[in-house]
Protein backbone atom coordinates (compact mmCIF):
# COMPACT_ATOMS: atom_id res chain seq x y z
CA UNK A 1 154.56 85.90 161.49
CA UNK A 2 152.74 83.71 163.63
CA UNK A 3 152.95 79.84 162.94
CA UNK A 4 149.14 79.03 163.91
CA UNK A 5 146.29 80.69 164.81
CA UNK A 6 146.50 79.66 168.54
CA UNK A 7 149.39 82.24 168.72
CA UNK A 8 146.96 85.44 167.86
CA UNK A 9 144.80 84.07 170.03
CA UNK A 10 146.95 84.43 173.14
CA UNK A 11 148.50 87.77 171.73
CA UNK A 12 144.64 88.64 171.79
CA UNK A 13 143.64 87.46 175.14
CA UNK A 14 147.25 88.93 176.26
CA UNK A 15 145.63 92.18 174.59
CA UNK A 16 142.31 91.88 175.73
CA UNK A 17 143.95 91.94 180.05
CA UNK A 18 146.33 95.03 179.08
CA UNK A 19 143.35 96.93 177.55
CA UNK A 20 141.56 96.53 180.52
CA UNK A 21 144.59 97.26 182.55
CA UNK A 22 144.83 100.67 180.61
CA UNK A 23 141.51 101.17 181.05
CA UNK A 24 141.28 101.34 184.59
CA UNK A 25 144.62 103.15 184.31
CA UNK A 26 143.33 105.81 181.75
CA UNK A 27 139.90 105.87 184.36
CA UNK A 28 141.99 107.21 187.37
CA UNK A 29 144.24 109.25 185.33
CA UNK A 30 140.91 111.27 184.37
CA UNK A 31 139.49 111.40 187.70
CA UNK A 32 142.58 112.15 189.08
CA UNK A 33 143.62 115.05 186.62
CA UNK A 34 139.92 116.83 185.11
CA UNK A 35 139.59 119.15 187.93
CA UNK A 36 143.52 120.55 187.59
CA UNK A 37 143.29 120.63 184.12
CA UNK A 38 139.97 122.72 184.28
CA UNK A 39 138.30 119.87 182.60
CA UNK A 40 134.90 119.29 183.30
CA UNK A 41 133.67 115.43 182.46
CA UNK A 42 130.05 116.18 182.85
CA UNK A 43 130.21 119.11 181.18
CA UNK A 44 129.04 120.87 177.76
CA UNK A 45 130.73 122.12 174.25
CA UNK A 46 130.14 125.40 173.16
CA UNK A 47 127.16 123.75 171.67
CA UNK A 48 125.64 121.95 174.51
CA UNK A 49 126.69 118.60 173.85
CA UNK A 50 129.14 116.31 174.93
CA UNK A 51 132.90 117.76 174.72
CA UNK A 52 135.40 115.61 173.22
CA UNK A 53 137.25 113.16 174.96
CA UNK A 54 134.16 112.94 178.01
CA UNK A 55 132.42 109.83 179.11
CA UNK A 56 128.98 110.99 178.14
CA UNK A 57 129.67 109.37 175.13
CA UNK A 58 130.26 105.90 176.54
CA UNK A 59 126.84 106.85 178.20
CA UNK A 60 125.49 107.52 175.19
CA UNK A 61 126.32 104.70 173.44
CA UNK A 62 125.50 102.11 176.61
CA UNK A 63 122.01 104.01 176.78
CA UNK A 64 121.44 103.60 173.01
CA UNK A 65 122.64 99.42 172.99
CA UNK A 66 120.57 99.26 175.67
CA UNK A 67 117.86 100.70 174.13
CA UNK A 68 118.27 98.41 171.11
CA UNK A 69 118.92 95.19 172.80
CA UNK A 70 116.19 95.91 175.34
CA UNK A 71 113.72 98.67 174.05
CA UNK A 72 114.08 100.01 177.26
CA UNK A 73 116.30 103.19 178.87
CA UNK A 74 118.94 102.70 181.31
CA UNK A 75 117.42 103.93 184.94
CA UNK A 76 119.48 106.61 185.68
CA UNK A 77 120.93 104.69 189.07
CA UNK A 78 122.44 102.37 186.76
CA UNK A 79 124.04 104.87 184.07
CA UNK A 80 127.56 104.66 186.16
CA UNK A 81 127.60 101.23 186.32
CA UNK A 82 126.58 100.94 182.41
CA UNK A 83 129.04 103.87 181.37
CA UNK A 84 132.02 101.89 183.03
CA UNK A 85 130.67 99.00 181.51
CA UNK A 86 131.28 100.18 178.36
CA UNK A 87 134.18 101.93 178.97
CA UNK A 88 135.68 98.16 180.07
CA UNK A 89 134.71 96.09 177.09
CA UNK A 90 135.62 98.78 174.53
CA UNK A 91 138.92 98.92 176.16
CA UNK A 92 139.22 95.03 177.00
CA UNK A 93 138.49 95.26 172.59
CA UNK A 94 140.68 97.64 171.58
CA UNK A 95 143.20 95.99 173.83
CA UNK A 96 142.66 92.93 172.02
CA UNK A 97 143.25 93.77 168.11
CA UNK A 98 146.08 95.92 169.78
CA UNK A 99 147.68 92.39 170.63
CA UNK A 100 146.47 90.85 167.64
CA UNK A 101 148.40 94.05 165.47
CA UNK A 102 151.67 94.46 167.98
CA UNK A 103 152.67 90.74 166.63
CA UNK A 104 151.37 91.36 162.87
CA UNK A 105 152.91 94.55 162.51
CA UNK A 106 155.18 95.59 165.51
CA UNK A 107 155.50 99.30 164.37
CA UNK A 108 151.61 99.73 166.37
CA UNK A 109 153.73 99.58 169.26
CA UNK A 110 156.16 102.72 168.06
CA UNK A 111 156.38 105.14 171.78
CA UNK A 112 155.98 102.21 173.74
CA UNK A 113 151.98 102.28 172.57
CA UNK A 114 151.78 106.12 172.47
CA UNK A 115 151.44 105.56 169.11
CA UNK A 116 148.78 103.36 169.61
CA UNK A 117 146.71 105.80 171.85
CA UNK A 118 147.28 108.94 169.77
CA UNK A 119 145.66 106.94 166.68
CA UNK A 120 143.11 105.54 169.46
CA UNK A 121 142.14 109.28 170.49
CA UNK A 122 142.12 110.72 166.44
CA UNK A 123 139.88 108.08 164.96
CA UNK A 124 137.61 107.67 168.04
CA UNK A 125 137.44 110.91 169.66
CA UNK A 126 138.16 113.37 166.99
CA UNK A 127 136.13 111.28 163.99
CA UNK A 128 133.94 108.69 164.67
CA UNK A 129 132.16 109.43 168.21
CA UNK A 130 131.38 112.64 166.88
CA UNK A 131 130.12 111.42 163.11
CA UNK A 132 127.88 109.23 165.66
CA UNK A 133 126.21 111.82 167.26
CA UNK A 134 128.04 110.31 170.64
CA UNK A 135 129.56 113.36 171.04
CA UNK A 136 129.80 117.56 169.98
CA UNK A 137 131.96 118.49 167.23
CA UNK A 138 135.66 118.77 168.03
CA UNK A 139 135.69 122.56 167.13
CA UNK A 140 133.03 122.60 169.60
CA UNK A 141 135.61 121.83 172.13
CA UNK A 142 138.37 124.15 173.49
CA UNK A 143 141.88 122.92 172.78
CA UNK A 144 142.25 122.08 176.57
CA UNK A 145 140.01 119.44 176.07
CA UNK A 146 141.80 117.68 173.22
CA UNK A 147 144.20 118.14 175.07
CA UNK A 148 143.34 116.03 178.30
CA UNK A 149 141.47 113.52 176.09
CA UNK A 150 144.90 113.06 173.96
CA UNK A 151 146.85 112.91 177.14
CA UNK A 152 144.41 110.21 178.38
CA UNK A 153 144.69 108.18 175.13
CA UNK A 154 148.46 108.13 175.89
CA UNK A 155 147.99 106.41 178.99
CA UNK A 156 145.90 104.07 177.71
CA UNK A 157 148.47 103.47 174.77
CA UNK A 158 151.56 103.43 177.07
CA UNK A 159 150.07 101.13 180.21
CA UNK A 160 148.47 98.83 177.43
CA UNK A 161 151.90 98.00 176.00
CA UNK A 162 153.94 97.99 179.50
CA UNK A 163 151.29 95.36 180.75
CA UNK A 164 151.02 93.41 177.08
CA UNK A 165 154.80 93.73 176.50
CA UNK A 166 155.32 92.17 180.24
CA UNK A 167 152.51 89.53 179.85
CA UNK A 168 154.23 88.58 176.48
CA UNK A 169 157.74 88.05 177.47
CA UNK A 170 156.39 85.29 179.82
């Protein structure tokens, strides 16, 4: 356990850089791999909405705290920036109770933070974005999709230990 609270502080600021490490990592990963994995990001569920996994819901959700912070919409040149935006301080967050838990309870970090990222991609993906209305339903989605969005989750799990496991050992 830690001796002070200036110790969870650094494991969350160490947390905070290797979620937005993973991010970017998890952001190329997608780009990189949709298309080959007959993944479409922009595209639909069998009910029209946003599949599972896809960033329309971080566009969603950056259009909607927009909307509530500024009673305005996001102009539509400015969704990418927004969506990446989002995408960057949820990770940079999740990064950062990630720290916080890896020295509380060391198990989070089981799979070298595969783990982490498959528990990441069942409560977000799979529950709460689409209780939110964020996203479709995840039988909506074809298995390929849950797929590629679990496969991206482990990225994000795995680079956000390497890079908080390396940051911590210094």
């Amino acid at each position: 356990m830690p001796s002070h609270a200036g110790e969870l502080g650094k494991d969350a600021l160490i947390g905070l850089v290797a979620g937005l490490a993973a991010t970017a990592a998890t952001a190329a990963f997608m780009q990189l791999t949709a298309k080959p994995a007959g993944v479409d990001l922009q595209g639909k569920d069998a009910e029209g909405d946003a599949p599972i996994g896809s960033p329309q819901a971080a566009t969603r959700a950056a259009d909607l705290g927009t909307q509530a912070l500024t009673g305005h919409d996001i102009p539509d040149e400015g969704k990418e920036a927004a969506t990446g935006a989002f995408q960057f301080a949820f990770g940079g967050l999740l990064g950062a109770a990630y720290g916080v838990a890896a020295r509380l309870l060391p198990e989070v970090t089981a799979g070298r933070g595969t783990l982490f990222g498959t528990g990441v991609f069942a409560v977000f993906d799979e529950v709460l974005v689409p209780a939110t209305g964020l996203s479709g339903e995840p039988d909506d989605s074809p298995p390929r999709t849950h797929a590629f969005a679990l496969g991206a989750h482990l990225v994000f799990g795995g680079v956000a230990e390497a890079v908080r496991h390396l940051l911590a050992d210094r």
